[in-house]
C-alpha atoms as a PDB file:
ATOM      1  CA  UNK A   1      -8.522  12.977 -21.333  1.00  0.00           C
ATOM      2  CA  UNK A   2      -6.842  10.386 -23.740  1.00  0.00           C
ATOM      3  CA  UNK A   3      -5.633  13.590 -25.634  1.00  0.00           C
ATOM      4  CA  UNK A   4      -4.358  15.816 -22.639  1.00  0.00           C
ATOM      5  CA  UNK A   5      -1.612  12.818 -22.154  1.00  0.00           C
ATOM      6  CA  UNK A   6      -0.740  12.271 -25.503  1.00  0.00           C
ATOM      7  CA  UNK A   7       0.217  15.679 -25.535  1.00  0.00           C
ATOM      8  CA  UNK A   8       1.905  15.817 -22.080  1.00  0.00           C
ATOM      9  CA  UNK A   9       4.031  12.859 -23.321  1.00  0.00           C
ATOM     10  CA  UNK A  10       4.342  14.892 -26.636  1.00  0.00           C
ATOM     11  CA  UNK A  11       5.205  18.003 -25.364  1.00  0.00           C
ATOM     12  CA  UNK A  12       7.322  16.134 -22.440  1.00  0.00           C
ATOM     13  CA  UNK A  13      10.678  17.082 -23.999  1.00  0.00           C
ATOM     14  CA  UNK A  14      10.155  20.874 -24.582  1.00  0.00           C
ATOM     15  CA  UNK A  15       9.144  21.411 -20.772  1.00  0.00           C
ATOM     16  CA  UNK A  16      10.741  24.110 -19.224  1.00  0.00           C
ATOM     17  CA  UNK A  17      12.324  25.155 -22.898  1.00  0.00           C
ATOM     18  CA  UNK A  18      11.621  28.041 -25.227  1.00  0.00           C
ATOM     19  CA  UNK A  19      10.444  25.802 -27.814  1.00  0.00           C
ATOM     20  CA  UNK A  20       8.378  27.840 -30.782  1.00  0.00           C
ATOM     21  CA  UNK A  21       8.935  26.081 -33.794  1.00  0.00           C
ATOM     22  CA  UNK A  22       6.194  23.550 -34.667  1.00  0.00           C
ATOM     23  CA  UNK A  23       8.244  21.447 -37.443  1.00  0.00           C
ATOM     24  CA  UNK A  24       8.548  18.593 -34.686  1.00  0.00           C
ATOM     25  CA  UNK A  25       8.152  14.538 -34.272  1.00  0.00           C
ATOM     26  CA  UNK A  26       5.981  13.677 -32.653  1.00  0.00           C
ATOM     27  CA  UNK A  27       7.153  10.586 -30.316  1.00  0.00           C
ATOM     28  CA  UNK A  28      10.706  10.360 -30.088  1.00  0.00           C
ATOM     29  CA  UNK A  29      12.636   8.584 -27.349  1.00  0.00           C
ATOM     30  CA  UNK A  30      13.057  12.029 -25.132  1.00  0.00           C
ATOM     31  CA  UNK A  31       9.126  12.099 -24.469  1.00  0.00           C
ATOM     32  CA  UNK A  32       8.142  10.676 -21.555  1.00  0.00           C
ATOM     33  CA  UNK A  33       4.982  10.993 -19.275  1.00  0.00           C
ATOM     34  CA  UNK A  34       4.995  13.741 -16.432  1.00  0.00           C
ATOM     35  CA  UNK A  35       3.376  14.663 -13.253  1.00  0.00           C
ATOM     36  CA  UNK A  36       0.739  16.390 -15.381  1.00  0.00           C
ATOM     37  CA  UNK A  37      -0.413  13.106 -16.492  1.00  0.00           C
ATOM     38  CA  UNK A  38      -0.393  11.619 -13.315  1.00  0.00           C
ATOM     39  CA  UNK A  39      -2.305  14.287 -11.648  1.00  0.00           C
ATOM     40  CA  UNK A  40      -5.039  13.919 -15.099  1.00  0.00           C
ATOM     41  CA  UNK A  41      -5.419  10.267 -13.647  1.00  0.00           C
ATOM     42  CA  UNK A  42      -5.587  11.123 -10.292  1.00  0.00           C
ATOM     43  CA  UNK A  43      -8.331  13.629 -11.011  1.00  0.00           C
ATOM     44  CA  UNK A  44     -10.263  10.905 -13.136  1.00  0.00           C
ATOM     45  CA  UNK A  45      -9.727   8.676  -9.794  1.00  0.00           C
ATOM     46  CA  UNK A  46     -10.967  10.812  -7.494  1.00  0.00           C
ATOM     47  CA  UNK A  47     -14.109  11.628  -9.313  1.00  0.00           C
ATOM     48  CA  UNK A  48     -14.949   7.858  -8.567  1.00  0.00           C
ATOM     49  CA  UNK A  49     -14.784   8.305  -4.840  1.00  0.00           C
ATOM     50  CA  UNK A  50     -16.932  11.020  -2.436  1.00  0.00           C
ATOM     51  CA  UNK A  51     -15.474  14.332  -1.665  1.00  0.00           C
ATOM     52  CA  UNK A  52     -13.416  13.256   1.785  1.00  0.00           C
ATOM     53  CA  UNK A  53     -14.392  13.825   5.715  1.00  0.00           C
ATOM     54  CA  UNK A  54     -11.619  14.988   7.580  1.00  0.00           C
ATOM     55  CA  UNK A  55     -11.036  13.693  11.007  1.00  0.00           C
ATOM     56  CA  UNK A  56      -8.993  15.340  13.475  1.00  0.00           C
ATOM     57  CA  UNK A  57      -5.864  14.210  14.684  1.00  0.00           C
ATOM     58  CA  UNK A  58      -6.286  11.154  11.512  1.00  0.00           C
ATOM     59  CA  UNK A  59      -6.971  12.395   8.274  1.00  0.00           C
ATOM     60  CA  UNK A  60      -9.693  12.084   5.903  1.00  0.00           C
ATOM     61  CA  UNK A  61     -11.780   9.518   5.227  1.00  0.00           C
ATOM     62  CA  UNK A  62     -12.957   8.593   1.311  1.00  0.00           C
ATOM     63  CA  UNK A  63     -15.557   6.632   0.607  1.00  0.00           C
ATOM     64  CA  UNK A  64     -16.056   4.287  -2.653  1.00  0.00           C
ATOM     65  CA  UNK A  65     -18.685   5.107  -5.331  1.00  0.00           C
ATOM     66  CA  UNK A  66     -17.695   1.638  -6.865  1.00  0.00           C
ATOM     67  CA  UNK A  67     -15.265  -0.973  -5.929  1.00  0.00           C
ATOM     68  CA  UNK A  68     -11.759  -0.277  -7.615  1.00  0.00           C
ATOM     69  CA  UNK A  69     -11.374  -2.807 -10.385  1.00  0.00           C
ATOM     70  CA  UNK A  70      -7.760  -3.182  -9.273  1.00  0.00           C
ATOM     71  CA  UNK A  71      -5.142  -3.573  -6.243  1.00  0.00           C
ATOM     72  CA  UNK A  72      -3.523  -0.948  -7.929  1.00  0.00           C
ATOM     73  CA  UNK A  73      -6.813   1.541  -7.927  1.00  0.00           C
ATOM     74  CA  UNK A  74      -7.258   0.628  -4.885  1.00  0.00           C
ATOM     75  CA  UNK A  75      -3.537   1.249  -3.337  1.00  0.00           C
ATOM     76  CA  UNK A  76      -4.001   4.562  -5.239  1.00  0.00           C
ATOM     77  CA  UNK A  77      -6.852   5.658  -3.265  1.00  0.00           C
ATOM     78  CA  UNK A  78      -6.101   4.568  -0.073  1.00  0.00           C
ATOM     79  CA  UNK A  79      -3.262   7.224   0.165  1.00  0.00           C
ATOM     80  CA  UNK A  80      -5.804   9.786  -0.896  1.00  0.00           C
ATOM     81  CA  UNK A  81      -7.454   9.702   2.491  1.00  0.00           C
ATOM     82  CA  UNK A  82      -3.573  10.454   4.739  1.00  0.00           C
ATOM     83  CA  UNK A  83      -2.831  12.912   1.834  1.00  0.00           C
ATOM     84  CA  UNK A  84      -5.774  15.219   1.823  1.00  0.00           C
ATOM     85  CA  UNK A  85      -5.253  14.991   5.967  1.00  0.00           C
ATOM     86  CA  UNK A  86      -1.647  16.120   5.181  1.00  0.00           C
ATOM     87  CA  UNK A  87      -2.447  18.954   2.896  1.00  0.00           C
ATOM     88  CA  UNK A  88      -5.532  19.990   5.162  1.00  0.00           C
ATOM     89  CA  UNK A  89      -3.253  20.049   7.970  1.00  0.00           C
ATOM     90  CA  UNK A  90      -0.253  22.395   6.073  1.00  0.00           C
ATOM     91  CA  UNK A  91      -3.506  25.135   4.990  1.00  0.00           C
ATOM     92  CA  UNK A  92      -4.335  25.295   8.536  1.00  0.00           C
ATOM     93  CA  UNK A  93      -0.800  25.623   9.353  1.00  0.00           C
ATOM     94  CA  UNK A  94      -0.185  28.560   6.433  1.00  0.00           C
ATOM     95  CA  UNK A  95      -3.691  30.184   7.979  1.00  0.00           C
ATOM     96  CA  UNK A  96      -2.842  30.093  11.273  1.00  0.00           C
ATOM     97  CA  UNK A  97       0.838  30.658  11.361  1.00  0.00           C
ATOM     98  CA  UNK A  98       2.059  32.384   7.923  1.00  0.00           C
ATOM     99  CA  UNK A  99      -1.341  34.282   6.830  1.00  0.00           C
END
């Protein structure tokens, strides 16, 4: 995992470039970290918690497999449980409406 986001930051400056050449440096002041990371942490995150309940008309609920060792961990997964209820709700929405 520690390798995936060194080269997301790596790569971070020749996103959405034709970039072939591999005569580069490797950390300059252009790279920066991207969604991919973030979504690499999330994933590591969210293997710490059960797969989520949804509840009608609230969400889902997320239970702990260990107490976050953080505010910060924890902050992070409390949104998980409105977010999955938000993207559950737009797939029934594309099934119902669009499909």
């Amino acid at each position: 995992m520690i390798g995936a986001i060194i080269g997301d930051i790596v790569g971070s400056r020749f996103e959405f470039k034709n970039y072939r050449k591999k005569d580069f440096d490797l950390f300059t002041k252009d790279c920066k970290v991207t969604d991919d990371s973030i979504m690499t942490l999330a994933v590591a995150k969210s293997i710490m918690t059960t797969p989520a309940v949804f509840v009608p008309f609230v969400g889902a609920v997320i239970g702990m497999k260990e107490r976050p060792k953080s505010a910060k961990d924890e902050a992070f997964l409390a949104y998980m449980g409105p977010l999955f209820g938000l993207l559950a709700i737009f797939a029934c929405h594309f099934f119902v409406y669009v499909h």
